[in-house]
Protein backbone atom coordinates (compact mmCIF):
# COMPACT_ATOMS: atom_id res chain seq x y z
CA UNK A 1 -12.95 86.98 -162.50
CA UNK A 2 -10.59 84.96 -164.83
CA UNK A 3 -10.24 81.49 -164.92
CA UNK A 4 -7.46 80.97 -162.02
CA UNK A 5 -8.98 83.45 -159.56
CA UNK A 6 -11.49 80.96 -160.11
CA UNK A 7 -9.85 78.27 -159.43
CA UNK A 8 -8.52 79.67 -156.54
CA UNK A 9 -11.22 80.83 -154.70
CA UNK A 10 -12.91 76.73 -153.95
CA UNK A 11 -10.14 76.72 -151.72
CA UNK A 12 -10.94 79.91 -149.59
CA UNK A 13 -12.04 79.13 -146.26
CA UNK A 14 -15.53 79.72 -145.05
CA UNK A 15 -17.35 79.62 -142.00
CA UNK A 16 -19.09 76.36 -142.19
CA UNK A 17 -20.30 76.60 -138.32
CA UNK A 18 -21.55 79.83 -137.19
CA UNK A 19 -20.20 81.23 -134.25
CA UNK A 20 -17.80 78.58 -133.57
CA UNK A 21 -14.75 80.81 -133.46
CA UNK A 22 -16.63 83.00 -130.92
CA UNK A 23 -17.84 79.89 -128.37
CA UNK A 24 -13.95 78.49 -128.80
CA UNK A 25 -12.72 82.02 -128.41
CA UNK A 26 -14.58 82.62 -125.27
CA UNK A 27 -13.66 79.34 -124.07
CA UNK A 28 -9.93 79.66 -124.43
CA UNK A 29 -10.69 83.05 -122.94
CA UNK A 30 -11.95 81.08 -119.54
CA UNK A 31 -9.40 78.78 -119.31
CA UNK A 32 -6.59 81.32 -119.03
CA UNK A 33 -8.46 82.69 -116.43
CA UNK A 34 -6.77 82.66 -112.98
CA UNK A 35 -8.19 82.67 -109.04
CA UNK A 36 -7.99 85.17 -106.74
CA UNK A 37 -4.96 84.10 -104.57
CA UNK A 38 -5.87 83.68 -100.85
CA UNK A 39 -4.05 85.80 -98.29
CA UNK A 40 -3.06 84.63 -94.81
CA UNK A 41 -3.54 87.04 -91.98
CA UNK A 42 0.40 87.45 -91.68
CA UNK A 43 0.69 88.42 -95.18
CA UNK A 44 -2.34 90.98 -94.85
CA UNK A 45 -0.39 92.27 -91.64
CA UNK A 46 2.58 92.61 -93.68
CA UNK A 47 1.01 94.35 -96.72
CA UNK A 48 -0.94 96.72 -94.57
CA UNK A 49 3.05 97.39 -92.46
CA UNK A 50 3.70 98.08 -96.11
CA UNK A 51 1.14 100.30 -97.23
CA UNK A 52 1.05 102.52 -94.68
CA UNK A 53 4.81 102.78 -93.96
CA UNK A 54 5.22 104.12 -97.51
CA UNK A 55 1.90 106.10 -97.53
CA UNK A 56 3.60 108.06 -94.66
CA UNK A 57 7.27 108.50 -96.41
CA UNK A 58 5.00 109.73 -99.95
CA UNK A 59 7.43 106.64 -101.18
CA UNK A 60 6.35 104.95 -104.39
CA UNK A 61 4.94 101.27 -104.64
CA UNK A 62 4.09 98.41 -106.84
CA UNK A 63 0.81 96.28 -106.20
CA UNK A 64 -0.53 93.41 -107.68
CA UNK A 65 -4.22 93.26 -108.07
CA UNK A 66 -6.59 90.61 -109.54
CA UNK A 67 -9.17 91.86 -112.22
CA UNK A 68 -11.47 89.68 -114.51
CA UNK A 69 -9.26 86.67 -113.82
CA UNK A 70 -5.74 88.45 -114.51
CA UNK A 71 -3.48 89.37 -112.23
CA UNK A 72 -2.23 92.49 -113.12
CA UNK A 73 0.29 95.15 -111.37
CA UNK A 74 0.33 98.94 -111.44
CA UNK A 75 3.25 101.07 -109.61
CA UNK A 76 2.62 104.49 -108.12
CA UNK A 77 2.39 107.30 -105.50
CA UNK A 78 -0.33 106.50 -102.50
CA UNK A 79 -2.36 109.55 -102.39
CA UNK A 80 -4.99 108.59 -99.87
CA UNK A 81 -6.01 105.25 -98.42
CA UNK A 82 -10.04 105.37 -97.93
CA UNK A 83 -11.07 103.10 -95.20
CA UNK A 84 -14.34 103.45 -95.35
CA UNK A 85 -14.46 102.23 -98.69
CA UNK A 86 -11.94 100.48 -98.89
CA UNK A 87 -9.86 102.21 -101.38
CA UNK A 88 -6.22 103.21 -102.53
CA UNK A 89 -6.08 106.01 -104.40
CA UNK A 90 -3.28 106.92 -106.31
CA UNK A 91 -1.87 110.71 -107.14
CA UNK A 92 -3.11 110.21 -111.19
CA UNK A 93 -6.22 109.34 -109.70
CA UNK A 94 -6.37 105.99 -109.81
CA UNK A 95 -8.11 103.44 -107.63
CA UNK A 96 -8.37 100.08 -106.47
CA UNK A 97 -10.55 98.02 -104.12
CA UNK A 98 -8.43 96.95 -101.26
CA UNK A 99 -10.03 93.42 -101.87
CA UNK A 100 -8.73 93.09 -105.32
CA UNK A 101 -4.62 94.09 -103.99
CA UNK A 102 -2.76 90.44 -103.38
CA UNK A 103 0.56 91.55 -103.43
CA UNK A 104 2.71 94.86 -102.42
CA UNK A 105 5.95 95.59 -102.82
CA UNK A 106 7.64 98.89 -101.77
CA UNK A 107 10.12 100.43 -104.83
């Protein structure tokens, strides 16, 4: 290492605290973190009208789900609606708790 390398490498950053970019990282992490919206029992009649009107027509739809404090959407083709578990399953074989679904829209 020559003289200005050196030089240069006082001024390198180091991890004086360990694990303090993890705990702020992880903190930041659960402060983006959103609720579960709460559904009235109109909108659950109206996303159940929803479902099942376009489960019967094989049309497409986009729903809105809530997983590990994100609210993320997913469009598709209903394949099957399981009520005993509580379940839409999707033609690439893709499922979702009924519980987690906040929003549907019909495409």
């Amino acid at each position: 290492m020559n003289e200005k390398e050196r030089r240069a490498a006082k001024y390198l950053p180091f991890d004086s605290l360990k694990g303090l970019k993890e705990r702020i990282m992880e903190a930041d992490q659960h402060y983006n973190q959103q609720r579960m919206p709460r559904l009235s029992e109109d909108e659950k009649l109206q996303m159940n009208y929803i479902l099942f009107d376009c489960y019967s027509r094989n049309q497409a739809i986009r729903i809105y789900y809530y997983e590990n404090g994100k609210i993320l959407d997913y469009s598709g083709v209903i394949q099957k609606i399981d009520v005993l578990h509580k379940q839409i399953i999707f033609l690439p074989r893709k499922k979702f708790s009924i519980e987690q679904i906040y929003k549907i829209e019909q495409k």
